[in-house]
N, C-alpha and C. Protein backbone atom coordinates (compact mmCIF):
# COMPACT_ATOMS: atom_id res chain seq x y z
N UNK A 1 0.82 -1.19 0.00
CA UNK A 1 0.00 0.00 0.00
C UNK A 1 0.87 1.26 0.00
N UNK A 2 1.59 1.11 0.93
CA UNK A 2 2.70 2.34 1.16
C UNK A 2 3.28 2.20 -0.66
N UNK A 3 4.12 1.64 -0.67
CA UNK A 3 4.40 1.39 -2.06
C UNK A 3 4.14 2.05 -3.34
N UNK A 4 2.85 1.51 -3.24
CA UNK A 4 1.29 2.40 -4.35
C UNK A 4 1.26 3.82 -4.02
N UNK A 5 1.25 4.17 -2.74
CA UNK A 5 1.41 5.98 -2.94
C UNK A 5 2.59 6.64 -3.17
N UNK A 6 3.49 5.71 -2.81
CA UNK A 6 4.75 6.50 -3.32
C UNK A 6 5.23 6.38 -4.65
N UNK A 7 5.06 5.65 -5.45
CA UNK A 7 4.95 5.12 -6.50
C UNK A 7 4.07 6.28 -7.42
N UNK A 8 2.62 6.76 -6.64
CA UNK A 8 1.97 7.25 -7.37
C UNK A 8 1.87 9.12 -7.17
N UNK A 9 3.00 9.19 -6.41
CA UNK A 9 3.33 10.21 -6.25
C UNK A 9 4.47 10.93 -7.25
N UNK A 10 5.44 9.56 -7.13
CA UNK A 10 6.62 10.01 -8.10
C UNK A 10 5.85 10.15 -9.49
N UNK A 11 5.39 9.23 -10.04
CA UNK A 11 4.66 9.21 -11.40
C UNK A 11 3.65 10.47 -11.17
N UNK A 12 3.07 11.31 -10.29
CA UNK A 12 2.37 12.25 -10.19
C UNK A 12 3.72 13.81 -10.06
N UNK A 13 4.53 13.72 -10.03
CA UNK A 13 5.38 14.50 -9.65
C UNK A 13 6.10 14.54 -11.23
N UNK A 14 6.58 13.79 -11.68
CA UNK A 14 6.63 13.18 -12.81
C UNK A 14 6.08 13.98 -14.25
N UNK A 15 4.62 13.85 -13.95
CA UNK A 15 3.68 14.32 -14.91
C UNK A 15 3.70 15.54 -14.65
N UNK A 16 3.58 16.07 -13.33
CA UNK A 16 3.61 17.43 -13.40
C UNK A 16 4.49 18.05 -14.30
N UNK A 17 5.62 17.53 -13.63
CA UNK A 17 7.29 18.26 -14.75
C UNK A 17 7.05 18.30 -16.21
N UNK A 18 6.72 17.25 -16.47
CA UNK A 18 6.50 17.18 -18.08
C UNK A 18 5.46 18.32 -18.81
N UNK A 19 4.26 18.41 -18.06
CA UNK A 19 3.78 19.51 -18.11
C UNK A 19 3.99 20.69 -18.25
N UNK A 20 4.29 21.37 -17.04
CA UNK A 20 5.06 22.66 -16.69
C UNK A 20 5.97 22.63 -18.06
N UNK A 21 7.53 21.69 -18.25
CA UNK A 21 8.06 22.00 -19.17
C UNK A 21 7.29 22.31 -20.52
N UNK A 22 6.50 21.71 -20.70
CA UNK A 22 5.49 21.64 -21.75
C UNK A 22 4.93 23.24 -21.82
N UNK A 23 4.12 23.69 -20.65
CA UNK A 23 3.91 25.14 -20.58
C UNK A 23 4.81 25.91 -20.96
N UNK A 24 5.84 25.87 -20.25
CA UNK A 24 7.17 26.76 -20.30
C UNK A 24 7.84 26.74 -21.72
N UNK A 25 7.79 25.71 -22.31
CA UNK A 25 8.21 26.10 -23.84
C UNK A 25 6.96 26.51 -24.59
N UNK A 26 5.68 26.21 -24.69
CA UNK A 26 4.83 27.41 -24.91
C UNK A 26 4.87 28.73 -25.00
N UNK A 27 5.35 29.14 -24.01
CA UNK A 27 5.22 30.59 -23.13
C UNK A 27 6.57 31.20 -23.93
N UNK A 28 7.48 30.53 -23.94
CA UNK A 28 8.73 30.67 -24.57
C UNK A 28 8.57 31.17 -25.90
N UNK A 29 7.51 30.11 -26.78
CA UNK A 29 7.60 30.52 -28.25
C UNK A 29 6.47 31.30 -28.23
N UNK A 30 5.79 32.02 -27.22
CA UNK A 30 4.68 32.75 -27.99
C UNK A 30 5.34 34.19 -28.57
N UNK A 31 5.00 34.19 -29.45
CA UNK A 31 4.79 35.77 -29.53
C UNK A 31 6.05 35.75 -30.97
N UNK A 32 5.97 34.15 -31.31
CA UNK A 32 7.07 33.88 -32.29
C UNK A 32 6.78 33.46 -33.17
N UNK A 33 7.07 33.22 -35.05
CA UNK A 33 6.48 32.04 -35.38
C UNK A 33 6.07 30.95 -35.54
N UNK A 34 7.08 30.29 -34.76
CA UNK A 34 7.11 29.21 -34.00
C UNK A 34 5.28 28.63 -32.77
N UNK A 35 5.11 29.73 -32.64
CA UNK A 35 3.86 29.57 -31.58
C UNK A 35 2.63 28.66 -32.65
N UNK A 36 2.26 27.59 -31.86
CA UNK A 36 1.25 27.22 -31.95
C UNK A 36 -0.61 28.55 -31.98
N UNK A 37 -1.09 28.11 -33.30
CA UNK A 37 -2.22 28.85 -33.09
C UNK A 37 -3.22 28.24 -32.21
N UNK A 38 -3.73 28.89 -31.74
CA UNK A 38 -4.85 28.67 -30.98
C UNK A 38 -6.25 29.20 -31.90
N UNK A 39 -7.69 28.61 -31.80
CA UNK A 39 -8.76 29.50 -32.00
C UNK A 39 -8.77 30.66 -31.53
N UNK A 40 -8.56 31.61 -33.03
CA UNK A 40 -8.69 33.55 -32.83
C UNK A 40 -9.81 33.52 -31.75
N UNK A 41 -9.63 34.61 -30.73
CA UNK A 41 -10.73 35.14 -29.98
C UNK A 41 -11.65 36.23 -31.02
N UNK A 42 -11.18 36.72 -32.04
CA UNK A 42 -11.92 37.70 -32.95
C UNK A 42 -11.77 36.78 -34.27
N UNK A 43 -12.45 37.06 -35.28
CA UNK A 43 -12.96 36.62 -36.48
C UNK A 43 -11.34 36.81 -37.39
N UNK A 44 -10.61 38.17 -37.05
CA UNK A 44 -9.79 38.67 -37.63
C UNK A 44 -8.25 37.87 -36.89
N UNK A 45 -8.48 37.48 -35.88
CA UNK A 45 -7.33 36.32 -35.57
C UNK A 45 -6.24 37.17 -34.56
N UNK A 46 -6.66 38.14 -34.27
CA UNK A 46 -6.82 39.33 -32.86
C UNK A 46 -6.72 38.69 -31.45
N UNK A 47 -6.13 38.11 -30.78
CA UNK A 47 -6.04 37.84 -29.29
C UNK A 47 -5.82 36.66 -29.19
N UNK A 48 -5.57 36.05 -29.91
CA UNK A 48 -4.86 34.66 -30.57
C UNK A 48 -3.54 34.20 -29.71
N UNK A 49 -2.67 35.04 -29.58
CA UNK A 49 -1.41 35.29 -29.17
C UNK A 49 -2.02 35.31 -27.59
N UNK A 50 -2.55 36.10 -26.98
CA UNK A 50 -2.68 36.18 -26.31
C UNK A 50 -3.57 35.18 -25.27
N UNK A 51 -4.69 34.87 -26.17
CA UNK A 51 -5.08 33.58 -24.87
C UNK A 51 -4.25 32.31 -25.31
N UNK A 52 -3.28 32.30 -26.35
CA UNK A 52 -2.77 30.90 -26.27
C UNK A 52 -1.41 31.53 -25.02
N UNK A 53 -0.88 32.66 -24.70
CA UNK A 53 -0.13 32.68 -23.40
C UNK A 53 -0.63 32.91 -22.52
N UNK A 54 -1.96 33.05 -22.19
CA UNK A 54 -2.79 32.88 -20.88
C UNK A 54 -3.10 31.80 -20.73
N UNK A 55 -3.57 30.78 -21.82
CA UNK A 55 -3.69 29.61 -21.62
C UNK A 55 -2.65 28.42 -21.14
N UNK A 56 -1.30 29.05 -21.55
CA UNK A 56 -0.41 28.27 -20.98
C UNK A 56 0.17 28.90 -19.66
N UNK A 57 -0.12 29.83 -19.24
CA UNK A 57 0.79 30.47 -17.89
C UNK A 57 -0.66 29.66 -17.12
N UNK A 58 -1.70 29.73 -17.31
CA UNK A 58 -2.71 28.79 -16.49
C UNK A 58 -2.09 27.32 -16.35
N UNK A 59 -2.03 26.57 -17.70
CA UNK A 59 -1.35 25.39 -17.65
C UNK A 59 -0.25 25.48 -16.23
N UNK A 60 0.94 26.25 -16.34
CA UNK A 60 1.90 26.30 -15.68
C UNK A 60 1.78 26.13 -14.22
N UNK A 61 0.10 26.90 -14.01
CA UNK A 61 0.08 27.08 -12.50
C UNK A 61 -0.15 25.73 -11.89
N UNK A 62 -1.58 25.32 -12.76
CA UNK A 62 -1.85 23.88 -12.70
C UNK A 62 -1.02 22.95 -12.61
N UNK A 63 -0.02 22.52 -13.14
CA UNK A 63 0.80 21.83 -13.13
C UNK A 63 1.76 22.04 -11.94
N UNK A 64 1.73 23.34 -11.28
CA UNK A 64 2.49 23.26 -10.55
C UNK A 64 1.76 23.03 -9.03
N UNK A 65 0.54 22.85 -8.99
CA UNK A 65 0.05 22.75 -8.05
C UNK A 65 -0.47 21.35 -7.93
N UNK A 66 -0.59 20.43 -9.01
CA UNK A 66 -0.46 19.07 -9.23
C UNK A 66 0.65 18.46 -8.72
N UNK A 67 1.88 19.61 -8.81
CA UNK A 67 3.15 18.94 -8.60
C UNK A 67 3.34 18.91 -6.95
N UNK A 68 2.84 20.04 -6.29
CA UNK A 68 2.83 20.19 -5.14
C UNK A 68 1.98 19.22 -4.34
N UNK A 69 0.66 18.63 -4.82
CA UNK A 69 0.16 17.65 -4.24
C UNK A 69 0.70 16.23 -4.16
N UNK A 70 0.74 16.27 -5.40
CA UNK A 70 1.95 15.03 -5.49
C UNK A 70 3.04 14.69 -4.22
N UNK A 71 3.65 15.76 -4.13
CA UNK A 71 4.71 15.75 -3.29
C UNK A 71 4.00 15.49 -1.72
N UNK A 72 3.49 16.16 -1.89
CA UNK A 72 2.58 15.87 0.02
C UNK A 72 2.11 14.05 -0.26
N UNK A 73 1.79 13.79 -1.28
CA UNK A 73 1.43 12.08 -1.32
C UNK A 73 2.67 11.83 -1.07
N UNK A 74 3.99 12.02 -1.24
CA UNK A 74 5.72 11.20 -0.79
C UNK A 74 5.74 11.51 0.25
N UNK A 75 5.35 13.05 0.49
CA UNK A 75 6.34 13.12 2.20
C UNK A 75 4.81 12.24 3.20
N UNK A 76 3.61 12.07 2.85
CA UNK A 76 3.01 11.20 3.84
C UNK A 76 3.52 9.86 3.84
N UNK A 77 3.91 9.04 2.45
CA UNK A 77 3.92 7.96 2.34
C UNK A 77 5.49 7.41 3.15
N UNK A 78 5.93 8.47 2.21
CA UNK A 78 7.25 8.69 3.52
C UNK A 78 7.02 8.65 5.46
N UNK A 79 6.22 9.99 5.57
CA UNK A 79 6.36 9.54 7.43
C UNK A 79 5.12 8.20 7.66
N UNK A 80 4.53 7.20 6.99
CA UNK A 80 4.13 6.13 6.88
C UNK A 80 5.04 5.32 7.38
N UNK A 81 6.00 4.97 6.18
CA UNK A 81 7.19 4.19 6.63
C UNK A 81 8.16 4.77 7.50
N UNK A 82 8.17 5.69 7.97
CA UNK A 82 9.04 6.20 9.34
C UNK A 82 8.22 5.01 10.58
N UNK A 83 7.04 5.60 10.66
CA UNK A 83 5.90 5.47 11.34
C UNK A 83 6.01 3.54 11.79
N UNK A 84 6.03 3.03 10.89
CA UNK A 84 5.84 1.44 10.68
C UNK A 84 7.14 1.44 11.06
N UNK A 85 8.08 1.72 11.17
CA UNK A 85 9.31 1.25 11.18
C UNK A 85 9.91 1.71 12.63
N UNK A 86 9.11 2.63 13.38
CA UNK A 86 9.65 3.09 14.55
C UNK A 86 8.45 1.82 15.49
N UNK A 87 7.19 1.82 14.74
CA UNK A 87 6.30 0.60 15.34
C UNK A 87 7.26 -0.43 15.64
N UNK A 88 7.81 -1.15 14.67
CA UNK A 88 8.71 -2.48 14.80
C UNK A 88 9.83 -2.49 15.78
N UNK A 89 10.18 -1.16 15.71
CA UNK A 89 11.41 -1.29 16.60
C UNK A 89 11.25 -1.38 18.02
């Protein structure tokens, strides 16, 4: 059991990173040709730029607050096995 959360923490910690990096080179190429289009907010293709880097600085936060939960799943699973292991002794 212990195992399974720590396990599913790293793989949750994990995903976060990949993410975030994922945001962060987003954020990087906007405003470049390189940038991915997003659906224009106007007909004329006007704010385009702009919610695709709002949309990723959101991504960024998300991810980083995924990453932060994650981490509270290790450090519990962690004082778990402190916990069991001061039991035994």
């Amino acid at each position: 059991m212990i195992s399974n959360a720590l396990s599913i923490g790293v793989n949750g910690v994990q995903d976060a990173q990949r993410g975030m990096q994922d945001a962060a080179s987003r954020i990087a190429r906007s405003g470049t040709t390189e940038a991915p289009a997003r659906e224009a907010a106007a007909p004329d293709g006007a704010g385009a730029v702009e919610d695709s880097l709002a949309g990723s600085i959101v991504d960024l936060k998300v991810n980083q607050r995924n990453a932060e939960a994650s981490i509270e799943v290790v450090r519990t699973a962690d004082e778990m096995v402190g916990t069991l292991l001061d039991e035994r002794a």
